[in-house]
N, C-alpha and C. Protein backbone atom coordinates (compact mmCIF):
# COMPACT_ATOMS: atom_id res chain seq x y z
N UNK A 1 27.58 -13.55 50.02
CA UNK A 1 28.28 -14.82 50.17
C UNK A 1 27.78 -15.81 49.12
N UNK A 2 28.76 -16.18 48.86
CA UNK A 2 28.28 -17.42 47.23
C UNK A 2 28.17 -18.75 48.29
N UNK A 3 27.06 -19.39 47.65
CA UNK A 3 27.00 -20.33 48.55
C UNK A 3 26.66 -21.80 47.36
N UNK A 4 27.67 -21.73 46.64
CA UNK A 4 27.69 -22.57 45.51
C UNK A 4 28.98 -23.15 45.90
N UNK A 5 28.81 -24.33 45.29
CA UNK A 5 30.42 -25.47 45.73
C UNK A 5 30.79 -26.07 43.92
N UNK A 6 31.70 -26.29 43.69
CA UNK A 6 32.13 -26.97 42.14
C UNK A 6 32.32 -28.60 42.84
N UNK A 7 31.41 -29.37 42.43
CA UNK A 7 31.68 -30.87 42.09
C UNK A 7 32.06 -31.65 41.07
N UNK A 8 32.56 -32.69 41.25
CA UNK A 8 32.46 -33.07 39.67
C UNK A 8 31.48 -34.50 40.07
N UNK A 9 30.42 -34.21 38.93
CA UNK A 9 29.07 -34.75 38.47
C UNK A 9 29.53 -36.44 37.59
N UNK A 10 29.10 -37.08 38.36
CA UNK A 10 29.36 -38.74 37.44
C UNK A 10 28.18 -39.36 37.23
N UNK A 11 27.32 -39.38 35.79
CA UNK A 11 26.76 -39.76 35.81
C UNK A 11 26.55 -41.11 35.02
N UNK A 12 25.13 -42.46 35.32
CA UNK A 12 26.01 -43.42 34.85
C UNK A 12 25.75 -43.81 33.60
N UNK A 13 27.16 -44.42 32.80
CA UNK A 13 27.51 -44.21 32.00
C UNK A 13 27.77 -43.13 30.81
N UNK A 14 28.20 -42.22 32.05
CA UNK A 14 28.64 -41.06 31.01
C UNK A 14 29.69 -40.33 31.53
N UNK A 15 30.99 -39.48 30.62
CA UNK A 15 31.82 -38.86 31.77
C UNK A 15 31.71 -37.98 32.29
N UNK A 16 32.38 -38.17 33.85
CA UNK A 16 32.58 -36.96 34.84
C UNK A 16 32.24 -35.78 33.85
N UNK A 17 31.44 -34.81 34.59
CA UNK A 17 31.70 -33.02 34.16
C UNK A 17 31.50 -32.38 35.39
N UNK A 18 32.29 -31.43 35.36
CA UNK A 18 32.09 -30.79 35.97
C UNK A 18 31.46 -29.15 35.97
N UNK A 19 30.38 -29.48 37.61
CA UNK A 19 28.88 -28.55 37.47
C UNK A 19 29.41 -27.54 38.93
N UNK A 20 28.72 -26.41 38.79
CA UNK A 20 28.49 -25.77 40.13
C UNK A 20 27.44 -26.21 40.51
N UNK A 21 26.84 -25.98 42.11
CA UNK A 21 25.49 -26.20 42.65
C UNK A 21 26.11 -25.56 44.04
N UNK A 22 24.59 -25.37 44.26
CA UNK A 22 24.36 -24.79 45.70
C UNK A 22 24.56 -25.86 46.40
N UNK A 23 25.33 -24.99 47.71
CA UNK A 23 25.37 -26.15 48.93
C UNK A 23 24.58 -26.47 49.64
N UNK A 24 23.28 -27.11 49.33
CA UNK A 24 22.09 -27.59 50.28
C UNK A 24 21.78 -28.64 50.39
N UNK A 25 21.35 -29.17 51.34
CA UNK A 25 21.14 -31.01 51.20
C UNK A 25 20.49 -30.98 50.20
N UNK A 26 19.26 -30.50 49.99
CA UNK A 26 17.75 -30.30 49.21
C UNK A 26 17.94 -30.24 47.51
N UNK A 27 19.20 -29.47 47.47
CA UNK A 27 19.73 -29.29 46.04
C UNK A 27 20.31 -30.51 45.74
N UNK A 28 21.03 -31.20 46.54
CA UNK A 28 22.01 -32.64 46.01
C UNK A 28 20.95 -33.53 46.23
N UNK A 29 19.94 -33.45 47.00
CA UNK A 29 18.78 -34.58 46.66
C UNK A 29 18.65 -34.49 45.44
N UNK A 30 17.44 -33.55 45.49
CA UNK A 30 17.49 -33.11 44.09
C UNK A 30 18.15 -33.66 42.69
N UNK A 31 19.57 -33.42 42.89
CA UNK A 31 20.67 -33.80 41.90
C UNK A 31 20.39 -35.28 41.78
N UNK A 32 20.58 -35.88 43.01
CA UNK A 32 20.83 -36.88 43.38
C UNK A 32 19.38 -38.14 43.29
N UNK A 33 18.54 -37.34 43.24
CA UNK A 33 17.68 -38.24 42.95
C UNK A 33 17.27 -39.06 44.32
N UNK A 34 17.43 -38.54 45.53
CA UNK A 34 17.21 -39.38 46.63
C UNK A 34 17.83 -38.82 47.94
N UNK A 35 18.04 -39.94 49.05
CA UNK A 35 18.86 -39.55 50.44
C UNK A 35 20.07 -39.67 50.05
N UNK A 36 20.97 -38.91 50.46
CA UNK A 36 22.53 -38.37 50.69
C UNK A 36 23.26 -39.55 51.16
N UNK A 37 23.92 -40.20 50.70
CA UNK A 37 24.91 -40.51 51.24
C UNK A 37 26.09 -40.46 51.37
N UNK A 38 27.27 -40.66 51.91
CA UNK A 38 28.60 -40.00 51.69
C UNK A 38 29.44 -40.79 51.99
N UNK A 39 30.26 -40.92 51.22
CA UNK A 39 31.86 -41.79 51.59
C UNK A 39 33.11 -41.13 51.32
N UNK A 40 33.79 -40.41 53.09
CA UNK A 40 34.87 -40.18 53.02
C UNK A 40 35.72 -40.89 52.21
N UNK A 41 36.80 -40.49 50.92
CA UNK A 41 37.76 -41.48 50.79
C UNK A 41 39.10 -41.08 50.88
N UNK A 42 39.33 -40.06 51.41
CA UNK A 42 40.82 -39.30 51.62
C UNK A 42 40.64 -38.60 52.80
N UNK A 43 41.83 -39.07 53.58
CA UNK A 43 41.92 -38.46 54.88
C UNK A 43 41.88 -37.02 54.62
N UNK A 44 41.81 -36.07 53.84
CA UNK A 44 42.48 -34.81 53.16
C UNK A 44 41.32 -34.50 53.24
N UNK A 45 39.96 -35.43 52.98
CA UNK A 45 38.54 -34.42 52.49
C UNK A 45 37.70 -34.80 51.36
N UNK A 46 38.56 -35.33 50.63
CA UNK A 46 37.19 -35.63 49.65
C UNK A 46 36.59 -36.79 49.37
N UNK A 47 35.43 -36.42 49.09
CA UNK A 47 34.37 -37.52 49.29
C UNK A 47 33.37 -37.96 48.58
N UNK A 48 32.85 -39.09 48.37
CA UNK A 48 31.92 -39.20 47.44
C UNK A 48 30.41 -39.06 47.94
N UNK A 49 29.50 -38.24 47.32
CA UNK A 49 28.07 -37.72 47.92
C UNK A 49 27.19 -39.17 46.69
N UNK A 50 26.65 -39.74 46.98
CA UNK A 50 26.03 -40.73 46.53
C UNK A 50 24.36 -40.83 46.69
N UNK A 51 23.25 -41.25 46.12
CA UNK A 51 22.04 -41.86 46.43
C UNK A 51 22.21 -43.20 47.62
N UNK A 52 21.82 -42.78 48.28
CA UNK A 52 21.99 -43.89 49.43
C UNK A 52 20.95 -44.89 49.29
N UNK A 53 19.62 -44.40 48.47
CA UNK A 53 18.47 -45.82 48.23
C UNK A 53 18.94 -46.20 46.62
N UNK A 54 19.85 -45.77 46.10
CA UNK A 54 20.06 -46.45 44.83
C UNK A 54 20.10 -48.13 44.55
N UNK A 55 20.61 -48.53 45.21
CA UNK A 55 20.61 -50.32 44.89
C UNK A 55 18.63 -50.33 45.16
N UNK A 56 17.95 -49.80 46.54
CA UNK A 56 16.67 -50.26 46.52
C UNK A 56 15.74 -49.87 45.53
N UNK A 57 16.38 -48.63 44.86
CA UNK A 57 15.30 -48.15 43.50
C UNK A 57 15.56 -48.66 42.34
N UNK A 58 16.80 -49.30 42.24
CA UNK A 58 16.96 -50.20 41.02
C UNK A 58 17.54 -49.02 40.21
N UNK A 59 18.25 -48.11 40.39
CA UNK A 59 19.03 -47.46 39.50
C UNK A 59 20.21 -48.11 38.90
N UNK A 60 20.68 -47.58 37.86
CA UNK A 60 21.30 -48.32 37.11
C UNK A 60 23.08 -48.27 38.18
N UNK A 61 23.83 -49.25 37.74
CA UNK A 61 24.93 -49.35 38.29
C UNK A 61 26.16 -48.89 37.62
N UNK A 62 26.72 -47.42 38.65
CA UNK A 62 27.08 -46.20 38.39
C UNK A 62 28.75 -46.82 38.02
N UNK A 63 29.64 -47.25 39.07
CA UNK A 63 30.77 -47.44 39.32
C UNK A 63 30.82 -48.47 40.70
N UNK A 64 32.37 -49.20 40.96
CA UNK A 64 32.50 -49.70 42.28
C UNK A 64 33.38 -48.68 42.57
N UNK A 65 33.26 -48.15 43.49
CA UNK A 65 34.61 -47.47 44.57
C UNK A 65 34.85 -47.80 46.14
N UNK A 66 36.33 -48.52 46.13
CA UNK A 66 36.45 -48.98 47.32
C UNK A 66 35.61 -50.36 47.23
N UNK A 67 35.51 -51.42 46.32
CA UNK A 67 34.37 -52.00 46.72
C UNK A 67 33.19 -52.20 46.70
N UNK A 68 32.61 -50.49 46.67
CA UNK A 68 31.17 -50.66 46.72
C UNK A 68 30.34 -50.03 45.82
N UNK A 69 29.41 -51.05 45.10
CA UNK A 69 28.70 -50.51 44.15
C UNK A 69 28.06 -49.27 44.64
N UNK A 70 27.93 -48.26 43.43
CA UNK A 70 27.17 -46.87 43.56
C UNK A 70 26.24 -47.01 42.58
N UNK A 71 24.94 -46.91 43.24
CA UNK A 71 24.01 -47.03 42.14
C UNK A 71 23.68 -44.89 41.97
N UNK A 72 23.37 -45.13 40.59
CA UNK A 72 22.50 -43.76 40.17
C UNK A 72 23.82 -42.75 40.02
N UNK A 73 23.25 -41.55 39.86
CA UNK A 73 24.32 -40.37 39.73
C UNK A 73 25.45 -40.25 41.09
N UNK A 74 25.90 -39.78 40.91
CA UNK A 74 27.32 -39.23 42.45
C UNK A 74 28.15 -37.97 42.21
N UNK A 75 28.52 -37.39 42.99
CA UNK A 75 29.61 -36.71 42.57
C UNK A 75 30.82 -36.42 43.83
N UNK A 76 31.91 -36.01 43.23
CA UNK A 76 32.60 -35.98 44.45
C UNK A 76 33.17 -34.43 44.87
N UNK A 77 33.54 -34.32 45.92
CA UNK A 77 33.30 -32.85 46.68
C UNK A 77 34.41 -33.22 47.60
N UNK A 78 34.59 -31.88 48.46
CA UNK A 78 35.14 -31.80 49.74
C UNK A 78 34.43 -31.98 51.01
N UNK A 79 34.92 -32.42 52.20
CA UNK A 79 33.84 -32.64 53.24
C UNK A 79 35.37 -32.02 53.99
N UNK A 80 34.90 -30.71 54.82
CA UNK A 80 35.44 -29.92 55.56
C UNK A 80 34.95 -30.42 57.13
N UNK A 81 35.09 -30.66 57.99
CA UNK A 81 34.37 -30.56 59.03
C UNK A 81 32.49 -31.36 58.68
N UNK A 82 31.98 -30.38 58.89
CA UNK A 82 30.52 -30.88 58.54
C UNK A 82 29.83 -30.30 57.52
N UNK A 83 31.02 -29.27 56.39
CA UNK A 83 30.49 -28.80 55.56
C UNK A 83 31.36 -29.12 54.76
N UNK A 84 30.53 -29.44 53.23
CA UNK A 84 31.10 -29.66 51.79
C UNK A 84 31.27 -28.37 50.82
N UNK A 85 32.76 -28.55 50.66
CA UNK A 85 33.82 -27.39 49.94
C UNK A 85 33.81 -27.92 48.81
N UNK A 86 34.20 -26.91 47.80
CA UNK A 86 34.75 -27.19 46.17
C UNK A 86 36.15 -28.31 46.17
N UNK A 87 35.81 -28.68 45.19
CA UNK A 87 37.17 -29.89 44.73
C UNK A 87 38.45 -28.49 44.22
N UNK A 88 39.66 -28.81 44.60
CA UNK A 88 41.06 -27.84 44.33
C UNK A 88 41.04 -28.47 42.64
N UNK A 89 41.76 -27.48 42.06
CA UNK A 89 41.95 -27.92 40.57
C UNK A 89 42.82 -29.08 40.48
N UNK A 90 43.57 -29.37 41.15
CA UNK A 90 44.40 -30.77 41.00
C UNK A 90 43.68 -31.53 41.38
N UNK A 91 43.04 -31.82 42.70
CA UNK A 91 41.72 -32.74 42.88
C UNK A 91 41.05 -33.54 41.75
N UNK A 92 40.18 -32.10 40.86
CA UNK A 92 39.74 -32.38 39.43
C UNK A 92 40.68 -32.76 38.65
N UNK A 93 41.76 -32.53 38.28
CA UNK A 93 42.70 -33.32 37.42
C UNK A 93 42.49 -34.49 37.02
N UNK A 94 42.89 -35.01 39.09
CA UNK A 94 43.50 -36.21 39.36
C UNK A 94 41.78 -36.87 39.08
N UNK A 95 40.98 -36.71 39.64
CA UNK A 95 39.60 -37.44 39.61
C UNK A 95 39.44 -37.66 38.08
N UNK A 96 38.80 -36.54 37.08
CA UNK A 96 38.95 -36.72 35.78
C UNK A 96 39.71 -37.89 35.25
N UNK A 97 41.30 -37.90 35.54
CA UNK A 97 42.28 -39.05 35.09
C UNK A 97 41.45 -40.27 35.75
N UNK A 98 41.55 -40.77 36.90
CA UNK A 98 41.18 -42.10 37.69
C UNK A 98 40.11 -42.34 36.95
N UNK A 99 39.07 -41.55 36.42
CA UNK A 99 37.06 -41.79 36.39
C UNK A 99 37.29 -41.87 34.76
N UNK A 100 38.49 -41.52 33.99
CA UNK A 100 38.09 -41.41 32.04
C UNK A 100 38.13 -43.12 31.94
């Protein structure tokens, strides 16, 4: 069983790419540089996985979405239930377009 998910990786000030990674909290810390945070933004599933202490570590300021500043790296994914799926290739399209 592959237990790798495709996100697409935003880091700040630089564009979206898109990375594979394993699906583990421990790995998107990791990535992430910190605690997990997540913001559903489509009833459909996908979501943004964020540094949740970014504003308190003083990381640099990523993007607003919805409003709300994202400090540090992010990327966005699927949130299935209680598990995070690969982005569909139109997903990535459409994200790519909105994030250039």
């Amino acid at each position: 069983m592959n237990n790798k998910i495709t996100v697409l990786l935003c880091p700040p000030g630089s564009k979206p790419k898109l990375i594979e990674i394993y699906n583990e909290v421990k790995v998107m810390e990791e990535l992430l540089e910190g605690r997990l945070g997540i913001k559903v933004l489509e009833e459909d599933g996908i979501c943004l996985v964020f540094n949740d202490e970014g504003h308190t570590k003083a990381l640099d300021l990523n993007r607003v979405i919805q409003e709300d500043p994202i400090f540090g790296s992010c990327f966005f994914c699927r949130k299935e239930g209680e598990r995070f799926t690969s982005l569909t290739e139109e997903e990535i399209l459409d994200l790519e377009h909105l994030l250039a």
